[in-house]
Protein backbone atom coordinates (compact mmCIF):
# COMPACT_ATOMS: atom_id res chain seq x y z
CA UNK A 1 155.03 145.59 169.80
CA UNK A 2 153.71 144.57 173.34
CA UNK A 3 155.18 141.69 175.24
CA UNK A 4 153.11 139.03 176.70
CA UNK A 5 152.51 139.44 180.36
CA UNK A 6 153.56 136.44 182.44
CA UNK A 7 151.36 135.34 185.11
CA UNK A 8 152.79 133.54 188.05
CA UNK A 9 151.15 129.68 188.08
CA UNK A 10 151.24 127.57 191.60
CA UNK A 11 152.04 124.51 191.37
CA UNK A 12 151.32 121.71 193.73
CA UNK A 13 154.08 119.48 191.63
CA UNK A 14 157.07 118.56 194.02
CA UNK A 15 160.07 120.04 191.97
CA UNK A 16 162.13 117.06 190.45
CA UNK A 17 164.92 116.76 193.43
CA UNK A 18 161.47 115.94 195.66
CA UNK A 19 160.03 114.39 193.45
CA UNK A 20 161.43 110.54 194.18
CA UNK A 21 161.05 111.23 197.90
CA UNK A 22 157.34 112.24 197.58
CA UNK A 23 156.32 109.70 195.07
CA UNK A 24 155.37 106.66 196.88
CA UNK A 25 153.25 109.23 199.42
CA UNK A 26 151.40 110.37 196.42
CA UNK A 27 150.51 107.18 195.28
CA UNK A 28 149.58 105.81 198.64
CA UNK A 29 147.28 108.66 199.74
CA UNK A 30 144.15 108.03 197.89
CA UNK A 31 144.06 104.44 198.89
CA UNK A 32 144.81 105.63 202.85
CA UNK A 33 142.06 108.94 202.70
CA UNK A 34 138.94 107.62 199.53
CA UNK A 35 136.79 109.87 197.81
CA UNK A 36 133.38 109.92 198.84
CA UNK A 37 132.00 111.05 195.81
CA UNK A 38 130.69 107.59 194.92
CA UNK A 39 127.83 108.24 197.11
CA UNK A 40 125.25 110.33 194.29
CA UNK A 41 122.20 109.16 196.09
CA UNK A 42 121.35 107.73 199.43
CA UNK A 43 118.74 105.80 198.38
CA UNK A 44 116.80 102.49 200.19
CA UNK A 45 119.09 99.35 199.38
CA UNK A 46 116.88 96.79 197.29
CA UNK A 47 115.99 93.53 198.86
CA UNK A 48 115.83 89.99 196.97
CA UNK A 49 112.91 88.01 197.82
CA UNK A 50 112.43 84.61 196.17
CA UNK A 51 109.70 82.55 196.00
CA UNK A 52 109.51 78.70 194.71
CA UNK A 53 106.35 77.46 192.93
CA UNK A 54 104.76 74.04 191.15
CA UNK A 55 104.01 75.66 188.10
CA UNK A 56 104.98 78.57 185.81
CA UNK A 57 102.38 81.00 187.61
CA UNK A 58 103.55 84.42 189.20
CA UNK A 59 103.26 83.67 192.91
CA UNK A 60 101.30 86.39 194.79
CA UNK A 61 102.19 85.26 198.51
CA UNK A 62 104.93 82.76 199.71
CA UNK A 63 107.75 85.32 199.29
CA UNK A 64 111.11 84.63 201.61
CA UNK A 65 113.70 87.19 201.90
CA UNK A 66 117.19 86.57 200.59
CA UNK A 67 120.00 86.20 203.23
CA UNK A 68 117.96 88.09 205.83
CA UNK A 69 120.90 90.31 208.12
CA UNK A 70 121.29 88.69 211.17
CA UNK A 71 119.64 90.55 214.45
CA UNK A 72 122.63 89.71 216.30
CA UNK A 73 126.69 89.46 215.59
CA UNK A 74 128.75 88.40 218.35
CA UNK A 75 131.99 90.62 218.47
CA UNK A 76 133.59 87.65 217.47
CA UNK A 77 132.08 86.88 214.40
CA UNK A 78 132.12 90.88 213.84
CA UNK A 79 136.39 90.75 213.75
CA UNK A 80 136.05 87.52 211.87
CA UNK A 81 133.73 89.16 209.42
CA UNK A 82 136.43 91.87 208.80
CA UNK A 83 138.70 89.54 207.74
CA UNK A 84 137.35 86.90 205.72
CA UNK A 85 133.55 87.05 205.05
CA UNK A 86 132.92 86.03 200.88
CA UNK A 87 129.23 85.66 201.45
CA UNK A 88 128.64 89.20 202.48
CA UNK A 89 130.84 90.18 199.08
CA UNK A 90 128.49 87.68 197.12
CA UNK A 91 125.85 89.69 198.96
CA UNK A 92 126.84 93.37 198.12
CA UNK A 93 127.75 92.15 194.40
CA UNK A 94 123.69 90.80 194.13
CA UNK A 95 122.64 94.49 195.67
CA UNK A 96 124.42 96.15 192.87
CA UNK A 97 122.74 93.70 190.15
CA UNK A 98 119.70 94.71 191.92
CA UNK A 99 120.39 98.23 191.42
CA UNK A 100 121.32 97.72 187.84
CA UNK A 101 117.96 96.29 187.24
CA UNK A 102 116.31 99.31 188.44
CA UNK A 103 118.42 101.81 187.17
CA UNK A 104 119.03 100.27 183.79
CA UNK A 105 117.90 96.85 183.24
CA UNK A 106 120.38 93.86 181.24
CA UNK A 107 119.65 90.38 181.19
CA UNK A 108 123.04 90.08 182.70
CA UNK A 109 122.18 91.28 186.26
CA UNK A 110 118.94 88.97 185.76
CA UNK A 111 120.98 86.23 184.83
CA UNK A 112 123.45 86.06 188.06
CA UNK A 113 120.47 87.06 190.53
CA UNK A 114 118.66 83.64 189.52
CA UNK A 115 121.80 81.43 189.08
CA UNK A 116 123.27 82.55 192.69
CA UNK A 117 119.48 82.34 193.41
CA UNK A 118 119.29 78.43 192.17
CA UNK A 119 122.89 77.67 193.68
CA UNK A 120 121.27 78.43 197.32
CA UNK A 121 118.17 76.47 196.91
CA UNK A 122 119.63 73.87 194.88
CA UNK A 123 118.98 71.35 197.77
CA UNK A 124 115.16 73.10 198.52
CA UNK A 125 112.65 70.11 199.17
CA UNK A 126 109.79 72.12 197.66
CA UNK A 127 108.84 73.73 194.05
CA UNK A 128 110.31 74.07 190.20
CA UNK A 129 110.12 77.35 189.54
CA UNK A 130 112.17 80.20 190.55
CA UNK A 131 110.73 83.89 190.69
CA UNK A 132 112.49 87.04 192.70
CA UNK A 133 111.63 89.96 193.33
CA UNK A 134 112.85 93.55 194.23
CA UNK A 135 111.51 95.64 197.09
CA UNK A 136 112.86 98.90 198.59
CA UNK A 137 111.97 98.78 202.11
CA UNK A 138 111.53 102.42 203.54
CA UNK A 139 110.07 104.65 206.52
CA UNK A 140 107.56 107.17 206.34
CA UNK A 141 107.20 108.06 210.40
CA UNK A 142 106.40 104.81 212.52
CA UNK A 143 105.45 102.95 209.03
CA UNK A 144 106.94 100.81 207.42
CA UNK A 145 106.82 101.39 203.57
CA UNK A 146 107.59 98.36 200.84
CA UNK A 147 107.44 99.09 197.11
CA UNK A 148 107.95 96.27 194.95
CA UNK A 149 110.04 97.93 191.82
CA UNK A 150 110.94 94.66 189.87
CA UNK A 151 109.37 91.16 189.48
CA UNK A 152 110.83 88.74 187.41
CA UNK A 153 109.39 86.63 185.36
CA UNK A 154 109.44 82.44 187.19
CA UNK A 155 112.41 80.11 185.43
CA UNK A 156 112.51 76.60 186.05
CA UNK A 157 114.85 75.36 188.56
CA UNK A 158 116.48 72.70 186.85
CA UNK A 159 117.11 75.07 183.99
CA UNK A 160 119.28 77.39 185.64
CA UNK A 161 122.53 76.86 185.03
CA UNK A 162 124.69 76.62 188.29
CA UNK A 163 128.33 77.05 188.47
C-alpha cells in the first residue's frame, strides 16, 4: 500500500500564541486600506431634473436641475463639508436611486426620488404636478452630450406623501 504524500500548505493564519496580539490589526485593516472593487463601471453619474406643471401633461421644456454642484467651495465650507454635510448624503443616496432606475427599475427608487423631490419644493409658488427626469451628461470632444434615459410619469404635488 502507498502512503499519501503530504504537501506543505502556507498559511497566512498567525499561530494561536499571535493570534490575540494580531487580532484587533486584522480587524482594523480593511476599514484603514478599502477595496476598490466596488468600482465595476465608471460610468456618467445621472442627473435629476424636475419640472413643475398646471396640469397632468409631460412637460417638454421648463426642466431645472436638482441641487446643481456649486462652482465654488470656500476651503472653509470644504473642511466643514468633511465633517458634517447630510445634504450631500441625501444627495449621493438619490444618485444611487437614480442608478437603480436605470439599471433595474422598482417603484421604490421612484417613490423616494419624488417624495425628497416634493419635500424641496414643498414651499414652490408655481405648479401641481411633479415630473423628473434622468439625464447622463457626457463628453464626446468639445461637446457636450445629454441623453435623457428615464422620464417619469407627472404626480400631483399635494399627493406626495412627505415625511
Amino acid at each position: 500500500m502507498i502512503a499519501p504524500r503530504r504537501t506543505a500548505r502556507l498559511s497566512i493564519r498567525p499561530r494561536p500564541e499571535e493570534g490575540s496580539r494580531l487580532q484587533p490589526l486584522a480587524l482594523l485593516l480593511p476599514a484603514l486600506i478599502p477595496s476598490w472593487n466596488f468600482f465595476d463601471v465608471i460610468a456618467p453619474s445621472p442627473r435629476i431634473e424636475y419640472a413643475l406643471t398646471a396640469s397632468a401633461a409631460v412637460p417638454k421644456e421648463g426642466w431645472t436641475e436638482f441641487r446643481p454642484r456649486p462652482q465654488r467651495v470656500s476651503a472653509r465650507s470644504l473642511l466643514g463639508r468633511l465633517v458634517w454635510n447630510p445634504r450631500w448624503n441625501e444627495t449621493l443616496f438619490l444618485v444611487s436611486c437614480a442608478e437603480r432606475l436605470i439599471n433595474a427599475p422598482t417603484d421604490h427608487s421612484q417613490d423616494e426620488i419624488f417624495t425628497r423631490l416634493a419635500a424641496e419644493l414643498a414651499d414652490a409658488p408655481t405648479g401641481d404636478w411633479l415630473s423628473f427626469r434622468l439625464v447622463f451628461v457626457s463628453r464626446e470632444g468639445e461637446a457636450i452630450q445629454r441623453e435623457v434615459l428615464f422620464q417619469s410619469a407627472p404626480r400631483r404635488l399635494a399627493g406626495i406623501g412627505v415625511p
